[in-house]
Protein backbone atom coordinates (compact mmCIF):
# COMPACT_ATOMS: atom_id res chain seq x y z
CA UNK A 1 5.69 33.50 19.74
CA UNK A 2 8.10 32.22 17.75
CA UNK A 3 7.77 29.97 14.25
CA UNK A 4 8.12 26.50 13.91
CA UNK A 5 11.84 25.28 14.39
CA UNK A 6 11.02 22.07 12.16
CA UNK A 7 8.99 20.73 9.56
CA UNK A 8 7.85 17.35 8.88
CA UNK A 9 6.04 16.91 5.47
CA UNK A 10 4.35 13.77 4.62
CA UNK A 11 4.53 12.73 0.30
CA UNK A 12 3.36 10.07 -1.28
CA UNK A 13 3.40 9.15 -5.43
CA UNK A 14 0.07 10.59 -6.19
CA UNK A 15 0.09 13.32 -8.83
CA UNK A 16 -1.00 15.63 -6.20
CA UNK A 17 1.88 15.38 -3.35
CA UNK A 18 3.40 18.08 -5.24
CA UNK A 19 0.73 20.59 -3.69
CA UNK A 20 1.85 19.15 -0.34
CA UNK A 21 5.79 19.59 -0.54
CA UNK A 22 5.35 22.91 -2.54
CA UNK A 23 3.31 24.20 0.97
CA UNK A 24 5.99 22.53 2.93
CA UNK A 25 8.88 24.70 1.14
CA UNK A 26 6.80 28.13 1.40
CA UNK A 27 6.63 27.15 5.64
CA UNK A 28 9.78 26.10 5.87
CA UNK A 29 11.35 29.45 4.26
CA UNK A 30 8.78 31.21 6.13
CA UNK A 31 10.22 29.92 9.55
CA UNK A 32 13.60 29.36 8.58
CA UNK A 33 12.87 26.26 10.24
CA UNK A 34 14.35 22.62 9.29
CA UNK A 35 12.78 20.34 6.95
CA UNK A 36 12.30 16.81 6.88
CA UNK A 37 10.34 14.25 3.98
CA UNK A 38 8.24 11.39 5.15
CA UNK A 39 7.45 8.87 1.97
CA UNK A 40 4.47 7.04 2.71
CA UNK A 41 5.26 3.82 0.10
CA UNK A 42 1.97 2.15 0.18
CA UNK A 43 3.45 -0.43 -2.41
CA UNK A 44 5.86 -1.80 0.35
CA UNK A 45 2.94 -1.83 2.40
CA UNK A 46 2.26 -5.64 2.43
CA UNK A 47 6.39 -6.22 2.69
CA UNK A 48 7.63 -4.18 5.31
CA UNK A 49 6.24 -2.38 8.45
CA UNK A 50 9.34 -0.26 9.15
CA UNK A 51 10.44 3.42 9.21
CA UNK A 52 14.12 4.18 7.58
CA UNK A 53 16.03 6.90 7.05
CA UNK A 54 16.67 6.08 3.46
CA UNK A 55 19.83 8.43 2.98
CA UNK A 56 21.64 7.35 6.56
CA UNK A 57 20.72 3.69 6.39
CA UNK A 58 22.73 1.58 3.95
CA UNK A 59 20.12 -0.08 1.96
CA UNK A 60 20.56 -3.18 0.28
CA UNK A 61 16.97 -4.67 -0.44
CA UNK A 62 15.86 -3.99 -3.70
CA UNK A 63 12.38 -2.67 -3.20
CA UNK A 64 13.99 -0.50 -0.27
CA UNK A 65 16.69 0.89 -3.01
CA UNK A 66 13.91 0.78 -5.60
CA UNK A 67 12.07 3.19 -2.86
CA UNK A 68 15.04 5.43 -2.36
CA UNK A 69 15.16 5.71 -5.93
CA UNK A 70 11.41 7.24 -6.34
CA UNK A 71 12.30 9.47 -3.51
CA UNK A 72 15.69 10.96 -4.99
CA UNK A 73 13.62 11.64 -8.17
CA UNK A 74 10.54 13.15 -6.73
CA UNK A 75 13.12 15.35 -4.22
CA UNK A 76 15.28 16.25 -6.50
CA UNK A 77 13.99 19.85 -7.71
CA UNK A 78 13.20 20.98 -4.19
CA UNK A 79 14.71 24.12 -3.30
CA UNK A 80 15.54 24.13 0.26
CA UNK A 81 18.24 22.02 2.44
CA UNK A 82 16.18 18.59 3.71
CA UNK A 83 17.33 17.70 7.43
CA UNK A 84 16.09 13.77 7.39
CA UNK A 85 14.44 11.51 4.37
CA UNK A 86 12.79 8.92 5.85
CA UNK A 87 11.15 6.16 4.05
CA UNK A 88 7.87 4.81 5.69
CA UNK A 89 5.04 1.51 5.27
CA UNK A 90 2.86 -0.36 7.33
CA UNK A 91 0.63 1.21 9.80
CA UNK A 92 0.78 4.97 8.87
CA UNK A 93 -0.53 7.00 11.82
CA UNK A 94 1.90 4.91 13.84
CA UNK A 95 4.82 5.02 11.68
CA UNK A 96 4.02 9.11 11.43
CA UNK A 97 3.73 9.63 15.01
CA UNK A 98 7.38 8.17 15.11
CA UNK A 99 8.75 10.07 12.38
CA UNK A 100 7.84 13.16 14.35
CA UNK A 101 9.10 11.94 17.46
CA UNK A 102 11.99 10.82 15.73
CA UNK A 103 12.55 14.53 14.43
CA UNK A 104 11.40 16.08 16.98
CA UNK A 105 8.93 17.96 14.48
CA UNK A 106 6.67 20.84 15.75
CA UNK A 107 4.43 21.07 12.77
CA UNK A 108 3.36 18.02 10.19
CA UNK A 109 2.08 18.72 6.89
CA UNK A 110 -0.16 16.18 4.68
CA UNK A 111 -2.52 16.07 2.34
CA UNK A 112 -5.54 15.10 2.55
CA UNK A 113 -8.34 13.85 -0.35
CA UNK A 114 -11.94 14.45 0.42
CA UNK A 115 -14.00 11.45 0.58
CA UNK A 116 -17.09 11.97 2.44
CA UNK A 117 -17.93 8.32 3.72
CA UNK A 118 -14.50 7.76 4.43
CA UNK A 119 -14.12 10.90 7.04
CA UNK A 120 -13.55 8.37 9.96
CA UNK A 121 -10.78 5.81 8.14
CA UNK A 122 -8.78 8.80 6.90
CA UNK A 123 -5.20 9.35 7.79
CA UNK A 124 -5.51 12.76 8.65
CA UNK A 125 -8.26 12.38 11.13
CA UNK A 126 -6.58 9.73 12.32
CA UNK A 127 -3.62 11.85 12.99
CA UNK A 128 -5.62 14.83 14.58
CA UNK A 129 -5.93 12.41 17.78
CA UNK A 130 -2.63 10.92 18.04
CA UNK A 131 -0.33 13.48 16.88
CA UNK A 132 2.23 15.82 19.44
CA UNK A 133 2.39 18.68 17.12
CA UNK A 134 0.65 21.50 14.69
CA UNK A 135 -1.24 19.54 12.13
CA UNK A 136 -1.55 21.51 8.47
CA UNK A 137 -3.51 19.44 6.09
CA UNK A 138 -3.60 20.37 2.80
CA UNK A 139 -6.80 19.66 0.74
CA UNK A 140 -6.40 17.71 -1.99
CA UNK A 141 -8.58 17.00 -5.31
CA UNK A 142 -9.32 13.36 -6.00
């Protein structure tokens, strides 16, 4: 069997989605396999329900460029090549599902915060029914 040929890690701004890219690295070195970043920006939530490429698309909008921004920053000390940087909002599973469709990823890494009454809303086990790919979620603290 052969290792994953690429990697699709999902990051958010929580204090913790360092965890989640740091695991991301470690596979992607592991496999020699590509790497691509997924932000989930749930503050552009309410104003957009779109998927871009943030460093391929010429943004002009300035919560989009405000967005790219936050992503250049949190990226910036990551120590492997990153194939695609793609910026996401609106309905996550969805907009995930694409993003690996779009990459043609064959594993997805996320985090995941334990909640117990909120097993059934979560991202992550919303993801473990729609997604085409190996799943890796990393547990996170609250």
């Amino acid at each position: 069997m052969s290792g994953y040929q690429h990697i699709l890690v999902t990051i958010d701004l929580s204090p913790n989605y360092q965890k989640v890219l740091d695991k991301a690295v470690a596979r992607a070195k592991a496999n020699q396999a590509k790497l691509s970043i997924v932000h989930v920006n749930l503050k552009m939530q309410s104003l957009y329900n779109q998927m871009y490429e943030v460093f391929t698309h010429k943004l002009e909008d300035k919560p989009l460029l405000a967005a790219k921004k936050e992503l250049e920053q949190m990226l910036a000390s990551v120590d492997y090549p990153l194939e695609k940087q793609i910026l996401i909002s609106g309905d996550l599973v969805e907009q995930i599902c694409e993003a690996v469709r779009l990459c043609d990823a064959d594993l997805l890494i996320c985090g995941h915060e334990h909640h117990l009454f909120r097993q059934n809303s979560s991202v992550a086990h919303q993801l473990i029914e729609k997604i085409n790919c190996d799943l890796l979620v990393v547990p996170l603290e609250k």
